[in-house]
N, C-alpha and C. Protein backbone atom coordinates (compact mmCIF):
# COMPACT_ATOMS: atom_id res chain seq x y z
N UNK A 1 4.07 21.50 -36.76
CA UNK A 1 5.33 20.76 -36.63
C UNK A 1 5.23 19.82 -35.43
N UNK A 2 5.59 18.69 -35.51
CA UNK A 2 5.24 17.64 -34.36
C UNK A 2 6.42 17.66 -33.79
N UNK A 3 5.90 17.15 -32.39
CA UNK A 3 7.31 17.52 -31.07
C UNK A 3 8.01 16.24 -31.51
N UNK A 4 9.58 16.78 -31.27
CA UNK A 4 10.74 15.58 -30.94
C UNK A 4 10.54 14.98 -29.93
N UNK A 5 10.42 13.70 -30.14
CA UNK A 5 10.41 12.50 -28.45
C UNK A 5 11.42 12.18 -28.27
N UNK A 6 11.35 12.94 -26.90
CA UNK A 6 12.61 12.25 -26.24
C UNK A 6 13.03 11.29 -25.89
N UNK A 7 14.53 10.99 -25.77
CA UNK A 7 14.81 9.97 -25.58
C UNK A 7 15.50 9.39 -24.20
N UNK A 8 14.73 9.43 -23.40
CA UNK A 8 15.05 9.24 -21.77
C UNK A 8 16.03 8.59 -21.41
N UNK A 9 16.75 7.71 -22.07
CA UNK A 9 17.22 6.53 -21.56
C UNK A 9 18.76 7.43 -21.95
N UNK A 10 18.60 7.72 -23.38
CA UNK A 10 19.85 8.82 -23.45
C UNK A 10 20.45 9.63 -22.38
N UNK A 11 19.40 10.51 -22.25
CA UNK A 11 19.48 11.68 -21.53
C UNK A 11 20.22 11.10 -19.77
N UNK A 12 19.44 10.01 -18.98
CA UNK A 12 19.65 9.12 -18.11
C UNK A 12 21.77 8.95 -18.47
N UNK A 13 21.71 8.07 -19.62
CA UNK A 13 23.18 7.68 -19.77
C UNK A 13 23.82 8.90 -19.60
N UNK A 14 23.81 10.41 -20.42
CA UNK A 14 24.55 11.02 -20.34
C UNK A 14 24.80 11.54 -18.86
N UNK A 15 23.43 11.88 -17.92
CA UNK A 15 23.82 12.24 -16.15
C UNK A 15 24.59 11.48 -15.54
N UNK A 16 24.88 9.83 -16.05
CA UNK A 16 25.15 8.65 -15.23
C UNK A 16 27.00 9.05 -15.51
N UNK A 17 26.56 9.18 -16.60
CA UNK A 17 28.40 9.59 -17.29
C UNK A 17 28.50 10.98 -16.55
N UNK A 18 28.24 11.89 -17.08
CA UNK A 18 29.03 12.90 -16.13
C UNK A 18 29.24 12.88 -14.75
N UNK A 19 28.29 12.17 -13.97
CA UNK A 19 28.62 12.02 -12.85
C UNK A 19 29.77 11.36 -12.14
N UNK A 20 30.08 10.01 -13.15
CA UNK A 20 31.25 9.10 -12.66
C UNK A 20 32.42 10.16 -13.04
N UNK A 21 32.19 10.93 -14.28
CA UNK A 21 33.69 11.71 -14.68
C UNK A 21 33.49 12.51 -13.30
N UNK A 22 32.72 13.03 -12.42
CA UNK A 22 32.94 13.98 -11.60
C UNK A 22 33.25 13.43 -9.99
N UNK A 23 32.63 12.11 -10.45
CA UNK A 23 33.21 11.21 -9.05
C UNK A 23 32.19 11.10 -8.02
N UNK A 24 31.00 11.47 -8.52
CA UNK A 24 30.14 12.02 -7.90
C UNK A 24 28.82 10.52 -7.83
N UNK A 25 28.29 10.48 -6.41
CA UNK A 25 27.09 9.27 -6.41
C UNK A 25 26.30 9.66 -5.90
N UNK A 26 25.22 10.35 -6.70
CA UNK A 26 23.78 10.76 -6.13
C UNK A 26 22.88 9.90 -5.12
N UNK A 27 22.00 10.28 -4.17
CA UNK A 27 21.03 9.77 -3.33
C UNK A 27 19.60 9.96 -4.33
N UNK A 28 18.92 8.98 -4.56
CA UNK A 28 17.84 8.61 -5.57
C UNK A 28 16.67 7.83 -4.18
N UNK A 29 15.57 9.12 -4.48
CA UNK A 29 14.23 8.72 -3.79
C UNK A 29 13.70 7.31 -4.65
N UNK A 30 13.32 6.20 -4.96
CA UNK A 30 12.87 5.48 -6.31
C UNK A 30 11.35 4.89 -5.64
N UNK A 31 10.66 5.68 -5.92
CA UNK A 31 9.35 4.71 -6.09
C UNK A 31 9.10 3.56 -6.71
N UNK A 32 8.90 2.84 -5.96
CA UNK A 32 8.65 1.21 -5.95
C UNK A 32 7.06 1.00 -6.24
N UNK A 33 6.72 0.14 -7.36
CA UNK A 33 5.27 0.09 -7.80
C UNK A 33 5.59 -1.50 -7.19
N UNK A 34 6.56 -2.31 -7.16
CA UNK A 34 6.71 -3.62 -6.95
C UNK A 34 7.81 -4.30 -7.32
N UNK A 35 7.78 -5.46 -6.36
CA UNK A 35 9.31 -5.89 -6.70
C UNK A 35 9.63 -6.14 -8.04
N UNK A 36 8.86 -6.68 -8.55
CA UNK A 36 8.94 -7.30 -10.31
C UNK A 36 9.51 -6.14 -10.89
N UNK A 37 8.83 -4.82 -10.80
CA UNK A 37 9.43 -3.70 -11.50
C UNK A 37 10.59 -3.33 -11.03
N UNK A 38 10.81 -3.37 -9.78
CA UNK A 38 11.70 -2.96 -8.72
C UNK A 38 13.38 -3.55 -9.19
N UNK A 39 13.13 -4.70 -10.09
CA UNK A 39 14.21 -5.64 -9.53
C UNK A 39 15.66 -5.58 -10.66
N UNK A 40 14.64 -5.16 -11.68
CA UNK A 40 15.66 -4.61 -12.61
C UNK A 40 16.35 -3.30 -12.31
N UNK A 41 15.48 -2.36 -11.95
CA UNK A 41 15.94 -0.38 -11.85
C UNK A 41 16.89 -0.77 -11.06
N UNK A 42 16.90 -1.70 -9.77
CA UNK A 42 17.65 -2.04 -9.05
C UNK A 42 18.91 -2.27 -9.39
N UNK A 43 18.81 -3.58 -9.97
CA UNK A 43 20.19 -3.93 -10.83
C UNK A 43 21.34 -3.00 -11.63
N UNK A 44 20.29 -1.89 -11.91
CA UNK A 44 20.47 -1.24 -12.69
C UNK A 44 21.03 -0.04 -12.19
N UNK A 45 20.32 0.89 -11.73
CA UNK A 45 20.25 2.37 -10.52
C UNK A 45 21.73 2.10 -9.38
N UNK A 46 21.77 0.47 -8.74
CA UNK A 46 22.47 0.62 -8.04
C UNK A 46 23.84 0.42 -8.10
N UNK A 47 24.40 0.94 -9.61
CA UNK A 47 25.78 1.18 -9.74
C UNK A 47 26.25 2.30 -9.74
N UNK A 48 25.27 3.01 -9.52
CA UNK A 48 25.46 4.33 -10.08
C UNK A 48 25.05 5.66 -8.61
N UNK A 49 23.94 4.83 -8.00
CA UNK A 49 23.13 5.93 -6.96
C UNK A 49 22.85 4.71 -5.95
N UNK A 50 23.03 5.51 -4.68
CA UNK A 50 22.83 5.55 -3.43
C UNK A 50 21.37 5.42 -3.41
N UNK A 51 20.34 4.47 -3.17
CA UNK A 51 19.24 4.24 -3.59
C UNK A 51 18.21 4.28 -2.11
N UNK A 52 16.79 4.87 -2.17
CA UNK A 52 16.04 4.68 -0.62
C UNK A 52 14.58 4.17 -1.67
N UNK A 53 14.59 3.08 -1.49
CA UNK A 53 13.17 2.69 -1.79
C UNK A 53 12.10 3.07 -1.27
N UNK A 54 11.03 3.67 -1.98
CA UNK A 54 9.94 3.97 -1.52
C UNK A 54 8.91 3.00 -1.76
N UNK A 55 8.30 2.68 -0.79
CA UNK A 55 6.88 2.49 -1.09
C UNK A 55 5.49 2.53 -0.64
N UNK A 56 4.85 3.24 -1.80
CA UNK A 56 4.47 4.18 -1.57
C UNK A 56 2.47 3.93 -2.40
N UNK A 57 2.06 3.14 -2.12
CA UNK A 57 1.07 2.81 -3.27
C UNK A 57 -0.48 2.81 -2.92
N UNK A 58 -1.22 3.87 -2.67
CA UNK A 58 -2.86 3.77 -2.00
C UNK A 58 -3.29 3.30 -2.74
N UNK A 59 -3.41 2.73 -4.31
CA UNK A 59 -3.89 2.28 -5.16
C UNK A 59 -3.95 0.97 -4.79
N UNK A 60 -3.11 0.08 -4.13
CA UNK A 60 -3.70 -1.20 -3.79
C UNK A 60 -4.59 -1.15 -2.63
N UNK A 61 -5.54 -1.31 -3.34
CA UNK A 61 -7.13 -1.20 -2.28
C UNK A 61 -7.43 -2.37 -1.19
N UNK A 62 -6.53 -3.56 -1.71
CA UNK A 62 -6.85 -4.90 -1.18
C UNK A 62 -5.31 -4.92 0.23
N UNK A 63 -5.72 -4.90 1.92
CA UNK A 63 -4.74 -4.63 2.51
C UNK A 63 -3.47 -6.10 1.85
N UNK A 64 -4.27 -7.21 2.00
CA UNK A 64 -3.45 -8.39 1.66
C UNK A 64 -2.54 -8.47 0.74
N UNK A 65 -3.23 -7.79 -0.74
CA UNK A 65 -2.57 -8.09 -1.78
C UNK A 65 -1.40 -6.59 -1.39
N UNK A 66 -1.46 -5.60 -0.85
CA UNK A 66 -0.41 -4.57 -0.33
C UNK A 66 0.45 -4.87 0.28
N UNK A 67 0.43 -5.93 1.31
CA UNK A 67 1.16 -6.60 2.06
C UNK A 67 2.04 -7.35 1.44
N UNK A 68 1.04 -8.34 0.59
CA UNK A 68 2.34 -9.15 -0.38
C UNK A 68 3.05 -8.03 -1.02
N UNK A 69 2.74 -7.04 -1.69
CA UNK A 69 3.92 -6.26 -3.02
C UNK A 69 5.24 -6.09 -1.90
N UNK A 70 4.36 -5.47 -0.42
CA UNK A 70 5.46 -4.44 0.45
C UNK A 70 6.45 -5.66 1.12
N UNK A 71 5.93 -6.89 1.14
CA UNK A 71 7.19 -8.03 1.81
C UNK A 71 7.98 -8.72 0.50
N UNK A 72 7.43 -8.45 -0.56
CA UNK A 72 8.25 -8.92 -1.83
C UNK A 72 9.08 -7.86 -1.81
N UNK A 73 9.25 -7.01 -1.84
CA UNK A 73 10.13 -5.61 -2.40
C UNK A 73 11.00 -5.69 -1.10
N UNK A 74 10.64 -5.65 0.28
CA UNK A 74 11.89 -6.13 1.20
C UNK A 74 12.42 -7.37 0.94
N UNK A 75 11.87 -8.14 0.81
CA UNK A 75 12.58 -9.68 0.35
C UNK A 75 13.82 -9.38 -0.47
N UNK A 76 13.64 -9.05 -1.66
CA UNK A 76 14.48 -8.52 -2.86
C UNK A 76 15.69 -7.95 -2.52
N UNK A 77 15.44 -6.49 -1.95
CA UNK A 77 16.12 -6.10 -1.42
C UNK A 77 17.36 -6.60 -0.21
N UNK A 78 16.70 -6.99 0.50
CA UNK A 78 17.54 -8.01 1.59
C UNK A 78 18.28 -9.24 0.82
N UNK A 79 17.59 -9.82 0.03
CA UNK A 79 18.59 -10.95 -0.68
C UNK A 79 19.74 -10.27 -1.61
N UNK A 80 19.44 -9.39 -1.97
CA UNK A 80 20.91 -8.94 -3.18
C UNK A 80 21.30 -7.93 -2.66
N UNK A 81 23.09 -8.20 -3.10
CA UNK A 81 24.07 -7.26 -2.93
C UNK A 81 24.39 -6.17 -4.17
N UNK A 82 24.71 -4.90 -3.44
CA UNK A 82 24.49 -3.98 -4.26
C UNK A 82 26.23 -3.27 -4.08
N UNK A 83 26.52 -2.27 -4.92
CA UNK A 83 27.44 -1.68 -5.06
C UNK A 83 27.59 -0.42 -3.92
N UNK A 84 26.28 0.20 -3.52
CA UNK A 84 26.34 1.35 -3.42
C UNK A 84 24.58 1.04 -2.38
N UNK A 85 24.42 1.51 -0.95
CA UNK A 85 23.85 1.14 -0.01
C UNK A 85 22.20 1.15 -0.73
N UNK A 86 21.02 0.57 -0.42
CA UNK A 86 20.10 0.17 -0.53
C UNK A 86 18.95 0.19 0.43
N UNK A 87 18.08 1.10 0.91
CA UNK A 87 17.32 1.18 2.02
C UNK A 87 15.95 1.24 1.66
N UNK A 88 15.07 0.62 2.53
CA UNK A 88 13.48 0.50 2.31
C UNK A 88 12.87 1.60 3.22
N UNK A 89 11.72 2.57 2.35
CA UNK A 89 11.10 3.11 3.29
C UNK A 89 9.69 3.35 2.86
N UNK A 90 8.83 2.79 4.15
CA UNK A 90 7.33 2.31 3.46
C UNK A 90 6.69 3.72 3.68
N UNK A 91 5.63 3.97 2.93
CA UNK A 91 4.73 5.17 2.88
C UNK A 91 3.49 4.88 3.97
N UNK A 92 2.63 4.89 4.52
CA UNK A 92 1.07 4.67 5.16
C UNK A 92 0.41 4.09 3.77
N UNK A 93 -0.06 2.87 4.19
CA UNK A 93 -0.93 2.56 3.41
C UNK A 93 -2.53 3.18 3.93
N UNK A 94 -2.91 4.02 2.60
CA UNK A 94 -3.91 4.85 2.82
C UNK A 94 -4.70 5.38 1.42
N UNK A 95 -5.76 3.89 1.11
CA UNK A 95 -6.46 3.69 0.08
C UNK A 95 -7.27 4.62 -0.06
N UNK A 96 -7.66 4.74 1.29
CA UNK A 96 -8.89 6.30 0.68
C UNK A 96 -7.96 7.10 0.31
N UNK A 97 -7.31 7.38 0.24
CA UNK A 97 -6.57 8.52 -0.86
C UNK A 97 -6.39 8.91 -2.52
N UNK A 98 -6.82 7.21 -2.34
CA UNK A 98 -6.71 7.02 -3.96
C UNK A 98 -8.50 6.66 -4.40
N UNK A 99 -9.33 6.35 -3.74
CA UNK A 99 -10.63 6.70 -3.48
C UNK A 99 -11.04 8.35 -3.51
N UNK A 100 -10.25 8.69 -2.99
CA UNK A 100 -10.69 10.27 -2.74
C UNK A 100 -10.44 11.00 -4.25
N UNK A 101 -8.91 10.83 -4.76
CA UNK A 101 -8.69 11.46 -6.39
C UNK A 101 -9.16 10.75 -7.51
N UNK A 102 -9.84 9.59 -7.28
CA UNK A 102 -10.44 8.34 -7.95
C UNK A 102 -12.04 8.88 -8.37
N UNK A 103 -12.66 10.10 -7.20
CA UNK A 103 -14.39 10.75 -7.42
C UNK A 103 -14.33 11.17 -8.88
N UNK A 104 -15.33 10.22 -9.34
CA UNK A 104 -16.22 10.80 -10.61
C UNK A 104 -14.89 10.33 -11.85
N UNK A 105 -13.75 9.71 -11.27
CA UNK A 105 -12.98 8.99 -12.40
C UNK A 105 -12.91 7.46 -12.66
N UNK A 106 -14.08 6.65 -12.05
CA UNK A 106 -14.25 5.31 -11.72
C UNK A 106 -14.17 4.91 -13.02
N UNK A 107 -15.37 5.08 -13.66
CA UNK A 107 -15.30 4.57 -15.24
C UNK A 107 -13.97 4.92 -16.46
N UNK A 108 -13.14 5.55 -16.11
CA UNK A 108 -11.92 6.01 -16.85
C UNK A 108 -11.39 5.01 -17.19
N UNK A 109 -10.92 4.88 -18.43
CA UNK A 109 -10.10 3.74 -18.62
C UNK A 109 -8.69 3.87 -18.26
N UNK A 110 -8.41 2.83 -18.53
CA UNK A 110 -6.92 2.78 -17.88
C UNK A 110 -6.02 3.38 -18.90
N UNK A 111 -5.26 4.09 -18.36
CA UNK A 111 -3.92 4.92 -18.47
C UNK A 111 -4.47 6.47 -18.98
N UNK A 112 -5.83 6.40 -18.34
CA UNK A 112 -6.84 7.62 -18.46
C UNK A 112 -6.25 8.27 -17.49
N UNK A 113 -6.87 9.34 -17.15
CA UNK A 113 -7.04 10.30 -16.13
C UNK A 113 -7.39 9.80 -15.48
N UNK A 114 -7.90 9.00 -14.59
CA UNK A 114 -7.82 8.12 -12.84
C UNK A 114 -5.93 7.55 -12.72
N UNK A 115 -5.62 6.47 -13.72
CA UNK A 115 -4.59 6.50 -13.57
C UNK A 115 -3.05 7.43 -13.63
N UNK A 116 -3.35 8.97 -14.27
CA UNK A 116 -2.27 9.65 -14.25
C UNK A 116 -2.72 10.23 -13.13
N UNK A 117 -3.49 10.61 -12.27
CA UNK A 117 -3.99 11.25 -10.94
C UNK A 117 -3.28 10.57 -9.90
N UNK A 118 -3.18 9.13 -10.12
CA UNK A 118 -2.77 7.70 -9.48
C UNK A 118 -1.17 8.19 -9.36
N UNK A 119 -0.44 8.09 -10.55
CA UNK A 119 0.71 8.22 -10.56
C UNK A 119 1.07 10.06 -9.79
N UNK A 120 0.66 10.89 -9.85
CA UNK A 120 0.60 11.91 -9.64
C UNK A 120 0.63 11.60 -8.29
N UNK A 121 -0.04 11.44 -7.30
CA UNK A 121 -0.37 11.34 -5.89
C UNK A 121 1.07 10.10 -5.63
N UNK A 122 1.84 9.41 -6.45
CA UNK A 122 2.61 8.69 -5.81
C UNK A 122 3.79 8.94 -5.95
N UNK A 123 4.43 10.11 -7.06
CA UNK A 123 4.94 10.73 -7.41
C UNK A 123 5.06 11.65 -6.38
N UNK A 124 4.13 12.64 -6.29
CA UNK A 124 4.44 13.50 -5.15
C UNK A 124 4.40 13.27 -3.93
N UNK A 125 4.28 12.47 -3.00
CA UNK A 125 4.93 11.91 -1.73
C UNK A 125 6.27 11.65 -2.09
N UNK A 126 6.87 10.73 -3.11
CA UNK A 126 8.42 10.69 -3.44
C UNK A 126 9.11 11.33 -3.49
N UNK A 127 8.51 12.84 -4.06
CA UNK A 127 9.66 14.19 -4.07
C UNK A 127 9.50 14.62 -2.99
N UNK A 128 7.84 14.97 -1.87
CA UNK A 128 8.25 15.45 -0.82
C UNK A 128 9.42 14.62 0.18
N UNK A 129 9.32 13.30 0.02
CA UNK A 129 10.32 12.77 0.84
C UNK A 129 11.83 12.93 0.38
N UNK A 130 11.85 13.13 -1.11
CA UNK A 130 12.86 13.42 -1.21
C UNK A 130 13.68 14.70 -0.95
N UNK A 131 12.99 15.64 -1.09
CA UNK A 131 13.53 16.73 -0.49
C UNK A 131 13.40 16.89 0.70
N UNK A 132 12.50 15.64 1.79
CA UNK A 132 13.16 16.21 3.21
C UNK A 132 13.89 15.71 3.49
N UNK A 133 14.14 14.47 3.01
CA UNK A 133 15.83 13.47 3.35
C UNK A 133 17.03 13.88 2.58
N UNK A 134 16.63 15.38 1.84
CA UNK A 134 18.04 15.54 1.16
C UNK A 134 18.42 14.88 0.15
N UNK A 135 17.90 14.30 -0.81
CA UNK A 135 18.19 13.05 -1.55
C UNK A 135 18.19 14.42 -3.08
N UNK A 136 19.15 13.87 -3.97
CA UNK A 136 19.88 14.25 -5.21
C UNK A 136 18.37 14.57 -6.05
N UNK A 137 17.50 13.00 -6.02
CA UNK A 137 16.84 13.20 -7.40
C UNK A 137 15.72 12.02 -6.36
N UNK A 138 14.29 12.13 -7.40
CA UNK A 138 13.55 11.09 -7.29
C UNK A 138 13.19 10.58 -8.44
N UNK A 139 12.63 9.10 -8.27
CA UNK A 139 12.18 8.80 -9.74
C UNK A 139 11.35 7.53 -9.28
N UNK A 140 10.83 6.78 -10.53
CA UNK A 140 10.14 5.91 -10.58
C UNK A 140 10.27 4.71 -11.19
N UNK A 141 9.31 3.89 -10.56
CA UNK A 141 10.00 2.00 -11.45
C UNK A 141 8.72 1.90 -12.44
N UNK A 142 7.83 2.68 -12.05
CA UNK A 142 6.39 3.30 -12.85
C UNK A 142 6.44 2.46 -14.80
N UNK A 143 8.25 3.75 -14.96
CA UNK A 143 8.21 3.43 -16.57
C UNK A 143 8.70 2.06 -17.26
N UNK A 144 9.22 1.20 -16.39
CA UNK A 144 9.48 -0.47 -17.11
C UNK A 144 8.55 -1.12 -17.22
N UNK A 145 7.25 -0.45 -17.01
CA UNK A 145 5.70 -1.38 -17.64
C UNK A 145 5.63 -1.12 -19.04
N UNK A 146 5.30 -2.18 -19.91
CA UNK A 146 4.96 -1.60 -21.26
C UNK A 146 3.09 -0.90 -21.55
N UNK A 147 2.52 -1.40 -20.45
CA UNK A 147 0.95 -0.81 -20.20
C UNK A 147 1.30 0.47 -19.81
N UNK A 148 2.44 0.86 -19.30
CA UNK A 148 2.52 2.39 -19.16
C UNK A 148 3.04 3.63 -20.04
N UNK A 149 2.97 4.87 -19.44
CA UNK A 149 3.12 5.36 -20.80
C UNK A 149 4.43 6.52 -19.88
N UNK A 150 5.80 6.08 -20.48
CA UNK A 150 6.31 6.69 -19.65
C UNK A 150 6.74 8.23 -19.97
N UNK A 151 5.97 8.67 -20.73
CA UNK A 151 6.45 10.30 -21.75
C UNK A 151 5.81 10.97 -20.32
N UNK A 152 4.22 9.90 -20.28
CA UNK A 152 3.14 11.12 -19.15
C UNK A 152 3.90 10.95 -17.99
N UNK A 153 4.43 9.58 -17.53
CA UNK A 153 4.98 10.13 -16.09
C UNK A 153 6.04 11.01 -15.83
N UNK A 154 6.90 10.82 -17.12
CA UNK A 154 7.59 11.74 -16.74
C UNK A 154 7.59 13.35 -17.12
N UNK A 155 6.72 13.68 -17.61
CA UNK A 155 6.11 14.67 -17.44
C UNK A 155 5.39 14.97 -16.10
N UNK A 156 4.68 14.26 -15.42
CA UNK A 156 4.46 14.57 -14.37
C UNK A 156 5.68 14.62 -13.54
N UNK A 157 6.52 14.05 -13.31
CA UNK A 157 7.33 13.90 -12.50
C UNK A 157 8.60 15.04 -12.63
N UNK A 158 8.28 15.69 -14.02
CA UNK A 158 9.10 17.27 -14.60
C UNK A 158 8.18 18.26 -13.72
N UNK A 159 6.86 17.85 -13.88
CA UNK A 159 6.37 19.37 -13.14
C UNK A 159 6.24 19.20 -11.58
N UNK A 160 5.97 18.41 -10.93
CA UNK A 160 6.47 18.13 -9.93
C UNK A 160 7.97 18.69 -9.23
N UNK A 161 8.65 17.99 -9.81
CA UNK A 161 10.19 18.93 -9.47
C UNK A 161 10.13 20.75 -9.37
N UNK A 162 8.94 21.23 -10.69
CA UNK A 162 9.74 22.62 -10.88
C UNK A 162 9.17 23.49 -9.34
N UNK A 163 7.60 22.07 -9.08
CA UNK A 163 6.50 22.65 -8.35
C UNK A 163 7.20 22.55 -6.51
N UNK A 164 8.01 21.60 -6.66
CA UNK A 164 8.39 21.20 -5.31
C UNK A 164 9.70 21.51 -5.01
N UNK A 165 10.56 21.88 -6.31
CA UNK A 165 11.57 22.26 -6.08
C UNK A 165 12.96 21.22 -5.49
N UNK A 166 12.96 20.17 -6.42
CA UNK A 166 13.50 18.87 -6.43
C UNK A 166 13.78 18.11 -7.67
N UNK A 167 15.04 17.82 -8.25
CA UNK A 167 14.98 17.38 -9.16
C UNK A 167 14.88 16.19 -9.43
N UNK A 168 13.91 15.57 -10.84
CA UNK A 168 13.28 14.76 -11.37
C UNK A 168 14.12 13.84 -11.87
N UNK A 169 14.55 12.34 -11.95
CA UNK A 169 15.24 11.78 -12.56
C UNK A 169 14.30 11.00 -14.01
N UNK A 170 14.76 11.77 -14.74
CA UNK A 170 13.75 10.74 -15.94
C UNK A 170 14.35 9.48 -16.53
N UNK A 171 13.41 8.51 -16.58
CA UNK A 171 13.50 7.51 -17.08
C UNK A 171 12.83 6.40 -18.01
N UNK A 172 13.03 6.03 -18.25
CA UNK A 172 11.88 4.50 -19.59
C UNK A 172 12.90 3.27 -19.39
N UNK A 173 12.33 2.98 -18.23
CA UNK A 173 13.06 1.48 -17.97
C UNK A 173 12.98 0.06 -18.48
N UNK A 174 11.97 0.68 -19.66
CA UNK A 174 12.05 -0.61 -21.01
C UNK A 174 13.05 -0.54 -22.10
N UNK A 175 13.99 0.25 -21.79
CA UNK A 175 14.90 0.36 -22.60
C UNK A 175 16.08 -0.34 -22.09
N UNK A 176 16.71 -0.69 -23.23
CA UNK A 176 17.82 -1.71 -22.87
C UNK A 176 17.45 -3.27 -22.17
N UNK A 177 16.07 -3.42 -22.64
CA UNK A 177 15.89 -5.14 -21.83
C UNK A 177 15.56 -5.11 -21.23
N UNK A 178 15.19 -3.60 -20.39
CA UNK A 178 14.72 -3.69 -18.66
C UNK A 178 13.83 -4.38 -18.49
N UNK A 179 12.35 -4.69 -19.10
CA UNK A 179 11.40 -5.01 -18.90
C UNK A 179 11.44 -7.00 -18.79
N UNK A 180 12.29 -6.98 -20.04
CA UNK A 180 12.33 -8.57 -20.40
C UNK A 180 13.79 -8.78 -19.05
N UNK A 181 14.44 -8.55 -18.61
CA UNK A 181 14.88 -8.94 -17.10
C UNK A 181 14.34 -8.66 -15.96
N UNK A 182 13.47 -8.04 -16.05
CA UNK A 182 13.13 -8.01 -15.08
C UNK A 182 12.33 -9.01 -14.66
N UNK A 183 11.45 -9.64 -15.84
CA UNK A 183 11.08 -10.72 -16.05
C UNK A 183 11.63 -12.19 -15.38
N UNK A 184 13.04 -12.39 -15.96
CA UNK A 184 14.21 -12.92 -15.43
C UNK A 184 14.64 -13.07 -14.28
N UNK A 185 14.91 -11.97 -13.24
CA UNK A 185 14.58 -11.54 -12.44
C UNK A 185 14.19 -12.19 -11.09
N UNK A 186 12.51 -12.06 -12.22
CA UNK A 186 11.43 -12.48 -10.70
C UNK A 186 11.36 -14.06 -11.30
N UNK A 187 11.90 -14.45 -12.29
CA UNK A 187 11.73 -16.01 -12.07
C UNK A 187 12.93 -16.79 -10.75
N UNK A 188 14.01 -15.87 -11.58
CA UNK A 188 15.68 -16.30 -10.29
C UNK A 188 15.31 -15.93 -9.31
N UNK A 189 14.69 -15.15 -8.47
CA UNK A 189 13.98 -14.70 -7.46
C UNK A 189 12.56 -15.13 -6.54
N UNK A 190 12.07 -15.79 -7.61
CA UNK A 190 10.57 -16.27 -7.56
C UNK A 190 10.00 -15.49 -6.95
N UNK A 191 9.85 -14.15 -7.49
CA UNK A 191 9.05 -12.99 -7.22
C UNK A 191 7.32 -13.37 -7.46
N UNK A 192 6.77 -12.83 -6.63
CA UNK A 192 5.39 -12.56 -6.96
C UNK A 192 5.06 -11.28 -8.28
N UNK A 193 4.68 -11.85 -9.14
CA UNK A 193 4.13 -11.02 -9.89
C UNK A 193 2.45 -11.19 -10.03
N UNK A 194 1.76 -9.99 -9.97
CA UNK A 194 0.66 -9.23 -10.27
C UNK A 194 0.21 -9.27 -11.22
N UNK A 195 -1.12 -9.31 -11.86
CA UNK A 195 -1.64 -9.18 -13.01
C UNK A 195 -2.40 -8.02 -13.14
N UNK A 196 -2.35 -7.41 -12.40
CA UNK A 196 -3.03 -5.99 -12.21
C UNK A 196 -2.56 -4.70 -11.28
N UNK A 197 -2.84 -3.62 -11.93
CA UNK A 197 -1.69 -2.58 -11.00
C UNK A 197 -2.22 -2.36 -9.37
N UNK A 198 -3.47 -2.96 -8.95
CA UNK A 198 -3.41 -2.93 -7.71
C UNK A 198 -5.17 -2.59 -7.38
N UNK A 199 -5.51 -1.36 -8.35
CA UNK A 199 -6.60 -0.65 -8.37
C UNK A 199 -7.87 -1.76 -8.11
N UNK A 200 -9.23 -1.50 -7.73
CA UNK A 200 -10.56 -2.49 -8.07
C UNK A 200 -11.11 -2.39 -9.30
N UNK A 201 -10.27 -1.08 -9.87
CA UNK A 201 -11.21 -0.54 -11.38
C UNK A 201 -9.79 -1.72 -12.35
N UNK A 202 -8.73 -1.20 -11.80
CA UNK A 202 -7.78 -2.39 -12.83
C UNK A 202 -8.15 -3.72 -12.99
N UNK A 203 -8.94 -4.11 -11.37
CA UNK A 203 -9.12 -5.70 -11.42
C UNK A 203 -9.97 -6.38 -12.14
């Protein structure tokens, strides 16, 4: 019998709804892969949740091209007004890290096992920070790529929670247009967008 796929974006609407019936505005850890991705969840997340941007990414190997994602994603942020407060908080950029869970997965293709290891290691800095700042939920801008596969992250990002003891906000932020505004977006914005997720094996 083949599994029911879920439907994230549902599940998302129904927390967003009970919460307003309860009056209630969660604090959301959100890992930031980049402003481009960033700019929609944004639009989006910040009607609802009290938002602390993370970012958080050893996968960009190149310091320069890290620099640009991490001053685009403050840029963004600083130019738009939000409903509900908006804060940046950068991780150590620290490539050997992603060098280090990267041994003997060089040749992997992409959205292989190097890259869910990738997401895994950026994922879990987000929940540990989120549970030391007290924050409701964490989540990711990970799933508004269509190169991504957002069932696995958020699966990782389910076991994570049960492992760290923090709950997971799931999401597929290609739903509802996210992807094609976000698009939008970074043109009204003149965002830097990337052609590659950061990696030397992506490039």
């Amino acid at each position: 019998m083949s599994e029911i796929k879920r439907n994230y974006q549902r599940e998302l609407d129904k927390l967003i709804e009970n919460n307003q019936r309860a009056g209630v505005t969660p604090t959301l850890c959100l890992h930031a892969c980049c402003a481009p991705c960033m700019s929609y969840c944004l639009e989006y997340l910040s009607n609802f949740f009290k938002i602390i941007v993370v970012f958080y990414n050893p996968n960009i190997t190149e310091e320069a091209e890290y620099n640009m994602r991490l001053n685009e994603v403050k840029r963004f942020v600083a130019e738009n007004e939000y409903k509900y407060p908006v804060t940046v908080v950068e991780g150590d950029y620290t490539p050997e890290k992603f060098f280090e869970l990267s041994k003997g997965l060089e040749s992997a293709p992409e959205r292989g096992k190097r890259c869910l290891s990738c997401y895994e290691e950026r994922l879990r800095f987000t929940a540990k920070l989120a549970k030391e700042m007290g924050a409701d939920f964490f989540a990711t801008t990970l799933t508004l790529s269509p190169l991504k596969n957002a069932d696995a992250i958020n699966k990782i990002g389910e076991r994570l929670s049960a492992e760290l003891d923090t709950p997971y906000l799931c999401t597929d932020f290609k739903k509802k247009g996210g992807y094609l505004r976000s698009i939008e977006l970074s043109k009204l914005h003149n965002l830097y967008r990337q052609n590659f997720c950061g990696c030397i094996y992506s490039r």
